[in-house]
N, C-alpha and C. Protein backbone atom coordinates (compact mmCIF):
# COMPACT_ATOMS: atom_id res chain seq x y z
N UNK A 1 32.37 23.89 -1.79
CA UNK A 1 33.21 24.06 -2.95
C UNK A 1 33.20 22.80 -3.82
N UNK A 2 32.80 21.71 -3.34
CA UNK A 2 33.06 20.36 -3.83
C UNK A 2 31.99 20.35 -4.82
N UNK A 3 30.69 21.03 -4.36
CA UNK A 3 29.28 20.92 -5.24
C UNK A 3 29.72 21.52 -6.44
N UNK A 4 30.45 22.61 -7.13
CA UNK A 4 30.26 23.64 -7.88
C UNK A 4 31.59 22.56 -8.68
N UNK A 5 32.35 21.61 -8.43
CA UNK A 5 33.09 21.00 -9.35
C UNK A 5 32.76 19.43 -9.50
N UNK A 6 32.46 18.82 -10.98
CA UNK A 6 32.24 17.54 -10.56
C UNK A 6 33.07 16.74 -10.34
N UNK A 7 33.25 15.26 -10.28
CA UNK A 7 34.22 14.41 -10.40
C UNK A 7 35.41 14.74 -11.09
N UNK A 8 35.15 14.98 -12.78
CA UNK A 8 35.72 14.94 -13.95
C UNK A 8 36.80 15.59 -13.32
N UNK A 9 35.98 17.10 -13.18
CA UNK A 9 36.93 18.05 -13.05
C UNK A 9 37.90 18.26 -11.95
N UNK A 10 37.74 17.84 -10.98
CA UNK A 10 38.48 17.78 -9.80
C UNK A 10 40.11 16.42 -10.29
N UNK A 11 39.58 15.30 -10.82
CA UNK A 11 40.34 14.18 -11.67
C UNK A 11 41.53 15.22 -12.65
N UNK A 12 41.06 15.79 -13.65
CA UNK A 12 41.44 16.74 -14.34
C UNK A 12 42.58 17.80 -13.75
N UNK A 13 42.05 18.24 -12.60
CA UNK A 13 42.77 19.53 -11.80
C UNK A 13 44.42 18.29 -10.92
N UNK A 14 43.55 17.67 -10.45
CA UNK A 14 44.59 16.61 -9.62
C UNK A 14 45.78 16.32 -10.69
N UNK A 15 45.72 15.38 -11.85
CA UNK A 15 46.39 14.78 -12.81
C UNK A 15 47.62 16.42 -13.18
N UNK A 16 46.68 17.45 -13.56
CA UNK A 16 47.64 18.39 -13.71
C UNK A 16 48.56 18.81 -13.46
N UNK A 17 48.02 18.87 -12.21
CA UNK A 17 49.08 19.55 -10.95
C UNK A 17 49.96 18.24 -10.52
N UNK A 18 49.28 17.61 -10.81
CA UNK A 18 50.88 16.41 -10.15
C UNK A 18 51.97 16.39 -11.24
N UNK A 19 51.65 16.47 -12.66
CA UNK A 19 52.48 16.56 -13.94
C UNK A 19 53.25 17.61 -14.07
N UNK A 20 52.73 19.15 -13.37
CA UNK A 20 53.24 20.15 -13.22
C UNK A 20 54.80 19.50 -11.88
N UNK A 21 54.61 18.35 -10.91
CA UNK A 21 55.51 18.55 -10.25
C UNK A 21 56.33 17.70 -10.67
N UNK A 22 55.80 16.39 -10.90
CA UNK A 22 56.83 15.07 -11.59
C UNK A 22 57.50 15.41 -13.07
N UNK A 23 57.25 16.20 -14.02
CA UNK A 23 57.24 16.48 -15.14
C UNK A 23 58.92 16.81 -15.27
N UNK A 24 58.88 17.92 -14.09
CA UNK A 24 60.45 18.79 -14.45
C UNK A 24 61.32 17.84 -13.77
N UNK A 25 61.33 17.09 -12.93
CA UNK A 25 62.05 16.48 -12.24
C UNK A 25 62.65 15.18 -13.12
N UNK A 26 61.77 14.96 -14.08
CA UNK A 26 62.03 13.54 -15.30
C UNK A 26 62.68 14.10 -16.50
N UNK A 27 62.36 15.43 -16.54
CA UNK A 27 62.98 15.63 -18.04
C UNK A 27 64.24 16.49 -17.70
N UNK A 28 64.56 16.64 -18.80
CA UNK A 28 66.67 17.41 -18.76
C UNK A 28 66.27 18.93 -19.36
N UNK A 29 67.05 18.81 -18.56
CA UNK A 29 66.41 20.81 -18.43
C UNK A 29 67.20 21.38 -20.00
N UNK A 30 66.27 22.26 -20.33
CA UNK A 30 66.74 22.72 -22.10
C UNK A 30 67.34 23.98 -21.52
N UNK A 31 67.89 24.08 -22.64
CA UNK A 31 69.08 25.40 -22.52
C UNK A 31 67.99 26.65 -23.02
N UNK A 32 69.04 27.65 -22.59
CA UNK A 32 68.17 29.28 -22.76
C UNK A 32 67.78 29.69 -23.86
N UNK A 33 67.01 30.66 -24.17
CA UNK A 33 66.27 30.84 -25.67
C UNK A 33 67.46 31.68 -25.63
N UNK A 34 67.63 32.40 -27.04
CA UNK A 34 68.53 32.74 -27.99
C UNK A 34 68.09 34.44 -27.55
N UNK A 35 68.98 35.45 -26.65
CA UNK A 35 68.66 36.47 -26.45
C UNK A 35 67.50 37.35 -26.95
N UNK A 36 67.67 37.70 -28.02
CA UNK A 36 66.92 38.34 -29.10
C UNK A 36 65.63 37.73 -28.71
N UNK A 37 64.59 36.24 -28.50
CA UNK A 37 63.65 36.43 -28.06
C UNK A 37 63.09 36.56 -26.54
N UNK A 38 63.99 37.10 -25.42
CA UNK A 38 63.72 37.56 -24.45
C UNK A 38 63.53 39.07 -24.63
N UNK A 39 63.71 39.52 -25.76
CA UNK A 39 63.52 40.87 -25.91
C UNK A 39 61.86 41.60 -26.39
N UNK A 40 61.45 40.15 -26.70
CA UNK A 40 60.27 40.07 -27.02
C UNK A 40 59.23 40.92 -26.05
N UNK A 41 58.92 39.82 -24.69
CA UNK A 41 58.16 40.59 -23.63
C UNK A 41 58.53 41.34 -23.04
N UNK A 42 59.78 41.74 -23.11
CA UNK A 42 60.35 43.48 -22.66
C UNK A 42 59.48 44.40 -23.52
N UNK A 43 59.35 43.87 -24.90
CA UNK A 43 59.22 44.99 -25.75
C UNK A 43 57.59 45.40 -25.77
N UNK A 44 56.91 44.15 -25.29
CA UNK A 44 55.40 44.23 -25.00
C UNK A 44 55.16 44.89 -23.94
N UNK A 45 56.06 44.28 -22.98
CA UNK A 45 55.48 45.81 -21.85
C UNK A 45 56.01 47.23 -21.88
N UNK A 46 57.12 47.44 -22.58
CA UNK A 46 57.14 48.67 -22.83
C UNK A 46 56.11 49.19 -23.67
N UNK A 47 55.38 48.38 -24.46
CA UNK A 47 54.52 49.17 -25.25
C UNK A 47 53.37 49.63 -24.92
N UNK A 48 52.72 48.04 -23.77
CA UNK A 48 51.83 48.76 -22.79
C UNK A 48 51.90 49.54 -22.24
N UNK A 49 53.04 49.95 -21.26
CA UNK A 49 53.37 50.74 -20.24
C UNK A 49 53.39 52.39 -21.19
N UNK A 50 54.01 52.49 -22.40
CA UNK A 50 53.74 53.65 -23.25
C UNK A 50 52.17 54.11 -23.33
N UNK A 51 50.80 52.69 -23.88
CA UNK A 51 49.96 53.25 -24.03
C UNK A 51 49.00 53.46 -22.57
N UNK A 52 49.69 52.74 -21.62
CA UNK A 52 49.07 53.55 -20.42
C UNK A 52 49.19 54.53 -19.99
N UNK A 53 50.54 54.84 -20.29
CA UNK A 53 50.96 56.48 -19.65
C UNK A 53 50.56 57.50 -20.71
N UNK A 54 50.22 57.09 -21.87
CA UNK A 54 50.62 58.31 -22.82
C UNK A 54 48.93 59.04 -22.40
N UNK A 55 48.80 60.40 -22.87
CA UNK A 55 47.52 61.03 -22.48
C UNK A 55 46.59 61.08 -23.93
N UNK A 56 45.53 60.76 -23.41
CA UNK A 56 44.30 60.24 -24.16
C UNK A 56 43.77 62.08 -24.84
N UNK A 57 43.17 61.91 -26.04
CA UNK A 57 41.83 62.91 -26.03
C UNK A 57 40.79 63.07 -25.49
N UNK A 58 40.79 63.34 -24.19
CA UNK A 58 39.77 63.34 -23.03
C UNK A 58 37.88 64.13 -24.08
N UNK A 59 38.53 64.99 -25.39
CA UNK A 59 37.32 65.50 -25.52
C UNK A 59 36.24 64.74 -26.53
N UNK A 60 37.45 63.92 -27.60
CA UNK A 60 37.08 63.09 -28.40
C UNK A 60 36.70 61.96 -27.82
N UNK A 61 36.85 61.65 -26.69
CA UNK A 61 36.27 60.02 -26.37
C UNK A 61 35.43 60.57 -25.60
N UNK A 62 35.08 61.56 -24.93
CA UNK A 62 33.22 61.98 -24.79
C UNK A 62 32.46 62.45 -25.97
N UNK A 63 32.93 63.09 -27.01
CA UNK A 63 32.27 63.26 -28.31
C UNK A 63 31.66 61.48 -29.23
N UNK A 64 32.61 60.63 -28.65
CA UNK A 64 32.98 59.20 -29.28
C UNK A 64 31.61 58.92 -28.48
N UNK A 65 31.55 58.83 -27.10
CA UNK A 65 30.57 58.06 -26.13
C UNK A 65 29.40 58.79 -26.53
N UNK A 66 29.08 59.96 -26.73
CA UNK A 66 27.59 60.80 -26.70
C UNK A 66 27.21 59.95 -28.14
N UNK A 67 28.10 60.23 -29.40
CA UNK A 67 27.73 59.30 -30.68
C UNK A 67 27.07 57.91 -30.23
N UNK A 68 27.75 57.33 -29.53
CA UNK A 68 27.65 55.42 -29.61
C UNK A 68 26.56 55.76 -28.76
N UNK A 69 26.34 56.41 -27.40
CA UNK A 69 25.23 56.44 -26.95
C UNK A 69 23.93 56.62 -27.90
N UNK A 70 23.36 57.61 -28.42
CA UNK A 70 22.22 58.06 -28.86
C UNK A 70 21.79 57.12 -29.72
């Protein structure tokens, strides 16, 4: 595993991850975002979760594929 990363990057990965642990422990913890944008990524996965469930035109997206094919 050591071959496939060089120096740099291993230097790089180390420095990170230690900033990821010393980082929160030095600074003063900020207060909560303002409701309204936690509503944000609720509202993204509901929208995914809509276009996953909702049902496709199974006949038009083989009519779609035979086109793009040929």
């Amino acid at each position: 595993m050591v071959r496939c990363y060089s120096l740099g990057y291993i230097l790089i990965l180390v420095v990170l991850a230690t900033s990821m642990v010393v980082l929160p422990l030095m600074l003063p913890p900020l207060p909560p975002p303002p409701l309204v944008l936690l509503f944000f990524p609720v509202g993204i996965m509901a929208a995914l979760m809509f276009l996953a469930f909702s049902p496709s035109d199974q006949q038009q997206v083989a009519r779609n594929v035979v086109v793009y094919a040929s």
